[in-house]
N, C-alpha and C. Protein backbone atom coordinates (compact mmCIF):
# COMPACT_ATOMS: atom_id res chain seq x y z
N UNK A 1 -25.98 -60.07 -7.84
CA UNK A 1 -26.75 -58.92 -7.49
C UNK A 1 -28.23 -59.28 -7.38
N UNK A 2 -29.20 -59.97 -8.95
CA UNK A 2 -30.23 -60.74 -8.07
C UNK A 2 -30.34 -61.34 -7.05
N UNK A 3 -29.32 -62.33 -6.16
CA UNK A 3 -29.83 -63.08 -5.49
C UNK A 3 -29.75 -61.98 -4.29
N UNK A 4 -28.88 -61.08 -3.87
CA UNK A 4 -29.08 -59.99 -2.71
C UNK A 4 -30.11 -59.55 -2.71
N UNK A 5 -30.90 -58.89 -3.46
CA UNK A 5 -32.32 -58.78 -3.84
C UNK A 5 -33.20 -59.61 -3.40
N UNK A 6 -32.93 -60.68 -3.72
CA UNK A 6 -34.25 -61.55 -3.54
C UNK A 6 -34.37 -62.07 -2.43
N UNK A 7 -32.97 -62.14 -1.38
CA UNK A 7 -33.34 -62.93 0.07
C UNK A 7 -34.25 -61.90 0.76
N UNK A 8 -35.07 -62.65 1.54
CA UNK A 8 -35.82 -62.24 2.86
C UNK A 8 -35.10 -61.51 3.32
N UNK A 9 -33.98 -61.60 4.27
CA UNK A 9 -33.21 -61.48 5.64
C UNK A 9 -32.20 -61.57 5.71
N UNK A 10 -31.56 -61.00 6.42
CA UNK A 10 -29.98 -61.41 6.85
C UNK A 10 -29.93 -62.49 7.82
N UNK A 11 -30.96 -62.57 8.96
CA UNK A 11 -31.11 -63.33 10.20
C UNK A 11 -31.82 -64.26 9.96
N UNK A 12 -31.48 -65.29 10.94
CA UNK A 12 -32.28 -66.30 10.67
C UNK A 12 -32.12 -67.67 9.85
N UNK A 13 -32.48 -68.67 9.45
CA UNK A 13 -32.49 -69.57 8.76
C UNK A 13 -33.32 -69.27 7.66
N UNK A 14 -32.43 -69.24 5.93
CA UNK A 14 -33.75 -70.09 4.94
C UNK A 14 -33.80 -71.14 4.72
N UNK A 15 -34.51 -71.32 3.31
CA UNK A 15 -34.39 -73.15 3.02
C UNK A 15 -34.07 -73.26 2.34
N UNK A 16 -32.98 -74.02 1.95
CA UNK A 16 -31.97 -74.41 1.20
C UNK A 16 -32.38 -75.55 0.31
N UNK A 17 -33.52 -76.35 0.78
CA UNK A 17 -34.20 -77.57 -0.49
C UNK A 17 -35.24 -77.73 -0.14
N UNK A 18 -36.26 -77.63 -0.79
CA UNK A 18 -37.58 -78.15 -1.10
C UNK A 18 -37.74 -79.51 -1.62
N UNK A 19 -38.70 -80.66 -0.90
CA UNK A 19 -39.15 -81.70 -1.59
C UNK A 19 -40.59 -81.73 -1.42
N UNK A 20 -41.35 -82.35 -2.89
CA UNK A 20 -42.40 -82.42 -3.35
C UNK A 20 -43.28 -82.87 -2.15
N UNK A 21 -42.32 -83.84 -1.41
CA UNK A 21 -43.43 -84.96 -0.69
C UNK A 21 -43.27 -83.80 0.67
N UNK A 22 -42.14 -83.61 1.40
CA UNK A 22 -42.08 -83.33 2.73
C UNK A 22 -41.90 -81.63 3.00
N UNK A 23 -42.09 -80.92 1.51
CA UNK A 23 -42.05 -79.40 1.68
C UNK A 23 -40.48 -79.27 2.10
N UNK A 24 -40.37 -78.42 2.88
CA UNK A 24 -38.89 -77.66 3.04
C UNK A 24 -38.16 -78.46 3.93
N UNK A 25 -37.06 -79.28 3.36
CA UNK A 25 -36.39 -80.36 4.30
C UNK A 25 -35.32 -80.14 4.84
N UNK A 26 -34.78 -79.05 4.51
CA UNK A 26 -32.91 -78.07 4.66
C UNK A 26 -33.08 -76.59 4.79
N UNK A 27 -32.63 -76.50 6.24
CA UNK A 27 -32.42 -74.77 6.47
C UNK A 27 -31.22 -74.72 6.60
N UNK A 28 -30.99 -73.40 6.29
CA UNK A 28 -29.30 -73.37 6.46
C UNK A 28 -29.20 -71.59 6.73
N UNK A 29 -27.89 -71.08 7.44
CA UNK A 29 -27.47 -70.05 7.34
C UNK A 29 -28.03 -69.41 5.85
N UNK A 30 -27.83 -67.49 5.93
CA UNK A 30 -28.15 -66.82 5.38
C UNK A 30 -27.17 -66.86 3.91
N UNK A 31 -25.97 -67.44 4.34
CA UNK A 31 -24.73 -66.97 3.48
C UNK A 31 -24.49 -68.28 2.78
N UNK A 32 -25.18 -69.18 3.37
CA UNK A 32 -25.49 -70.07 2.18
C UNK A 32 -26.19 -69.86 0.74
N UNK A 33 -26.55 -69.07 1.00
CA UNK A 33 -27.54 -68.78 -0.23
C UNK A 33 -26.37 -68.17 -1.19
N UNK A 34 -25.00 -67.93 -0.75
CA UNK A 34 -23.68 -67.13 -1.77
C UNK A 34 -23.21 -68.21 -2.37
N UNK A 35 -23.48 -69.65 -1.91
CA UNK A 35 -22.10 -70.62 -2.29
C UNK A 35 -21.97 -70.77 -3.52
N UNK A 36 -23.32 -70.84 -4.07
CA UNK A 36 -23.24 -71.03 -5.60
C UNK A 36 -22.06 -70.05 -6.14
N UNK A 37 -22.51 -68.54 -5.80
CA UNK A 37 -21.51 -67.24 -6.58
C UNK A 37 -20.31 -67.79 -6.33
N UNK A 38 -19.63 -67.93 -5.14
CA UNK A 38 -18.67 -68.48 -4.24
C UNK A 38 -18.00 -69.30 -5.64
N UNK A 39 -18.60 -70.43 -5.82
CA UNK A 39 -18.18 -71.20 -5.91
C UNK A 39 -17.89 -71.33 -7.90
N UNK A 40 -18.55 -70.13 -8.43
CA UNK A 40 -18.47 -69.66 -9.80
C UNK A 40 -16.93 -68.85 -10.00
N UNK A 41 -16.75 -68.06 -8.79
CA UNK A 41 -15.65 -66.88 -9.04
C UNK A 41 -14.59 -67.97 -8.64
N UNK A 42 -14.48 -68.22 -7.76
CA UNK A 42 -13.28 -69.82 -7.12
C UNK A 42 -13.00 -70.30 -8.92
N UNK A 43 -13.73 -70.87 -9.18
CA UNK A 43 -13.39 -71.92 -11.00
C UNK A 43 -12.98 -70.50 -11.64
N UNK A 44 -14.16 -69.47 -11.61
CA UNK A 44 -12.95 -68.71 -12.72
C UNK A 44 -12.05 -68.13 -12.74
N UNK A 45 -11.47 -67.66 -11.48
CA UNK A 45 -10.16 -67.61 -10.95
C UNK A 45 -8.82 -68.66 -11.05
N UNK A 46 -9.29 -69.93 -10.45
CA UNK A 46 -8.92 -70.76 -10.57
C UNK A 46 -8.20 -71.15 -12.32
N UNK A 47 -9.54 -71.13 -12.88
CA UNK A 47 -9.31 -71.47 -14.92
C UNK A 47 -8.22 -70.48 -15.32
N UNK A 48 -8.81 -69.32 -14.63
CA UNK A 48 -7.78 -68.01 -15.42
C UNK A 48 -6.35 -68.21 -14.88
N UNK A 49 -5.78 -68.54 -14.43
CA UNK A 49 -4.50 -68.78 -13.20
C UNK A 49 -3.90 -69.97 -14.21
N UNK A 50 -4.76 -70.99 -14.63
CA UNK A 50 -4.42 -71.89 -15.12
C UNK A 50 -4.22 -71.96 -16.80
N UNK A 51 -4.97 -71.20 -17.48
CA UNK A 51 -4.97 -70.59 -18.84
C UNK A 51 -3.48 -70.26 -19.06
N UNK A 52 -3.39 -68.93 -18.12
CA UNK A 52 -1.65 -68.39 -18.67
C UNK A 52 -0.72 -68.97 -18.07
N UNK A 53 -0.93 -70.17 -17.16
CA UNK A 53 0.49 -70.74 -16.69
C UNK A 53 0.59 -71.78 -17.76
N UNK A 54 -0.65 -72.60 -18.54
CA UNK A 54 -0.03 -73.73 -19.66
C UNK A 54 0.06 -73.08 -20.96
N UNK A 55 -0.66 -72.00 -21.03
CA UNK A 55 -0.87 -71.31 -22.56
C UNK A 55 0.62 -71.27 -23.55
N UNK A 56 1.69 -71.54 -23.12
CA UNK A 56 2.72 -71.35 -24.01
C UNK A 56 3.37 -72.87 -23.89
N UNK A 57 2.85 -73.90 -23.13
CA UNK A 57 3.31 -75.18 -23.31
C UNK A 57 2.05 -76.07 -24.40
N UNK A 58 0.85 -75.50 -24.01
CA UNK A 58 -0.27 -76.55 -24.20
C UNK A 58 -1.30 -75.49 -24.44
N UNK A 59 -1.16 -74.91 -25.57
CA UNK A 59 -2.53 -74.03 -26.30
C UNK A 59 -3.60 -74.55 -26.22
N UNK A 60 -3.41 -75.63 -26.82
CA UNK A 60 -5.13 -76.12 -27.07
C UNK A 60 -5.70 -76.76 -25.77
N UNK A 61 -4.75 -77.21 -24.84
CA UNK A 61 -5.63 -77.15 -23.82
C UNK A 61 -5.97 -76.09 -22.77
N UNK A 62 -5.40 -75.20 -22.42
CA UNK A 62 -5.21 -73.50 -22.75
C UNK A 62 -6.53 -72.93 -22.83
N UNK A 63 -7.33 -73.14 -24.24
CA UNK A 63 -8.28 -72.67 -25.52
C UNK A 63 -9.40 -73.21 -24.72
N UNK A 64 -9.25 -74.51 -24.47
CA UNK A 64 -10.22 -75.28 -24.27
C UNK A 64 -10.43 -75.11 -22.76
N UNK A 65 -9.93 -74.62 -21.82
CA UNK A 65 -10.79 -74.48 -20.46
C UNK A 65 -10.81 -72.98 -20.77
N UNK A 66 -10.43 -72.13 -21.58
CA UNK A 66 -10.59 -70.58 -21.58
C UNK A 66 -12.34 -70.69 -22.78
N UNK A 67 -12.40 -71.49 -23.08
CA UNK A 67 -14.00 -71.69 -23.85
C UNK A 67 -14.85 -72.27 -23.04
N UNK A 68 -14.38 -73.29 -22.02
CA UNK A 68 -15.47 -74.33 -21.34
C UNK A 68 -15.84 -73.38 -19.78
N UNK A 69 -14.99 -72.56 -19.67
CA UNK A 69 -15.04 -71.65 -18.03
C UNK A 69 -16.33 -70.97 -18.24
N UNK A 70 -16.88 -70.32 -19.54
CA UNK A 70 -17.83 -69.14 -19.90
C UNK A 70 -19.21 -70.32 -19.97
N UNK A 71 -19.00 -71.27 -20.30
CA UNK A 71 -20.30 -72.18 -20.10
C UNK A 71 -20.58 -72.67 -18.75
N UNK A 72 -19.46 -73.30 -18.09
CA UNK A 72 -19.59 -73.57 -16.29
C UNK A 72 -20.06 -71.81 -15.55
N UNK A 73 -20.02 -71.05 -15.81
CA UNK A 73 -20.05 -69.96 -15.32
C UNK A 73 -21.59 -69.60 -15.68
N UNK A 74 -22.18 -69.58 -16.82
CA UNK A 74 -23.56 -69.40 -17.36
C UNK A 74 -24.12 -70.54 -16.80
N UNK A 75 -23.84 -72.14 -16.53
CA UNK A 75 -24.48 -72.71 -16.10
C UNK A 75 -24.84 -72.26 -14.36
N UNK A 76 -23.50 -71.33 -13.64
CA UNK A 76 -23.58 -71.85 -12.26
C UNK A 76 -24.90 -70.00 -12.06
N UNK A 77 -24.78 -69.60 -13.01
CA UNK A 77 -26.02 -68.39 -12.69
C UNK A 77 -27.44 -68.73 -13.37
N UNK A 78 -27.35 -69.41 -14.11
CA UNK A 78 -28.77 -70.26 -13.75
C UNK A 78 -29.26 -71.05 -13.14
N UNK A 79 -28.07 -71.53 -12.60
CA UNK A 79 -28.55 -72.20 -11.18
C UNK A 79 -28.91 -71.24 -9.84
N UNK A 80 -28.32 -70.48 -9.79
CA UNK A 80 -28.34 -69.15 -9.21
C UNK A 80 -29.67 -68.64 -8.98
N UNK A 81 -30.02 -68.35 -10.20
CA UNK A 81 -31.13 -67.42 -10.72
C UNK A 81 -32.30 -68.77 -10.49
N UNK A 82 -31.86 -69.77 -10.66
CA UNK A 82 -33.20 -70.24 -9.86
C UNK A 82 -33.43 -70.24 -8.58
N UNK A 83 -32.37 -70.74 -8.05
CA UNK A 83 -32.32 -70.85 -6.40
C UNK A 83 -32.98 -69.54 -5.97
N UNK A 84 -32.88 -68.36 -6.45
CA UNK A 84 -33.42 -67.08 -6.01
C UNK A 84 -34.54 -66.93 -6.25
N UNK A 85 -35.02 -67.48 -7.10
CA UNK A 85 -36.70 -67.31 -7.33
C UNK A 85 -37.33 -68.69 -7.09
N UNK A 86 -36.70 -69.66 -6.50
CA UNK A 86 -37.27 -70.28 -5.60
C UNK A 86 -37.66 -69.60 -4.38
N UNK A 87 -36.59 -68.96 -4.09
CA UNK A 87 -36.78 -68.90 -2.51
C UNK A 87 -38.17 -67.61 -2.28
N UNK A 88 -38.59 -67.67 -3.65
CA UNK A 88 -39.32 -66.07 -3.67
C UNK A 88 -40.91 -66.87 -3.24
């Protein structure tokens, strides 16, 4: 929901990477700016699918991507949440 907020535009190209030396080196489509989310809900979909199909063979490994999904997930919205206030 921040990052809808924070783009410019629907149209058009933003920039997708900044470097120190050469300023803005990557434009890309608008809907690039989703892949990150994209690519957060995909794993936790993915983890959750995978949780209850081993959970009654293999608990603890089960436990252990149902604990490690909530950290990949906090990591991929601070990545998020920067990319968006970069682009600000």
């Amino acid at each position: 929901m921040f990052l809808t907020r924070s783009l410019p535009s629907r149209e058009g190209f933003l920039p997708l990477h900044y470097n120190i030396y050469f300023g803005i080196d990557l434009f890309g489509q608008w809907y690039y700016a989703y892949l990150i989310a994209a690519i957060g809900t995909a794993v936790l979909v993915l983890n959750t699918i995978i949780v209850f199909s081993i959970y009654q063979r293999q608990p603890t490994l089960a436990v252990l991507i149902g604990v490690t999904t909530p950290v990949l997930e906090t990591l991929l919205a601070v990545a998020a949440n920067a990319y968006a206030n970069h682009l600000l």
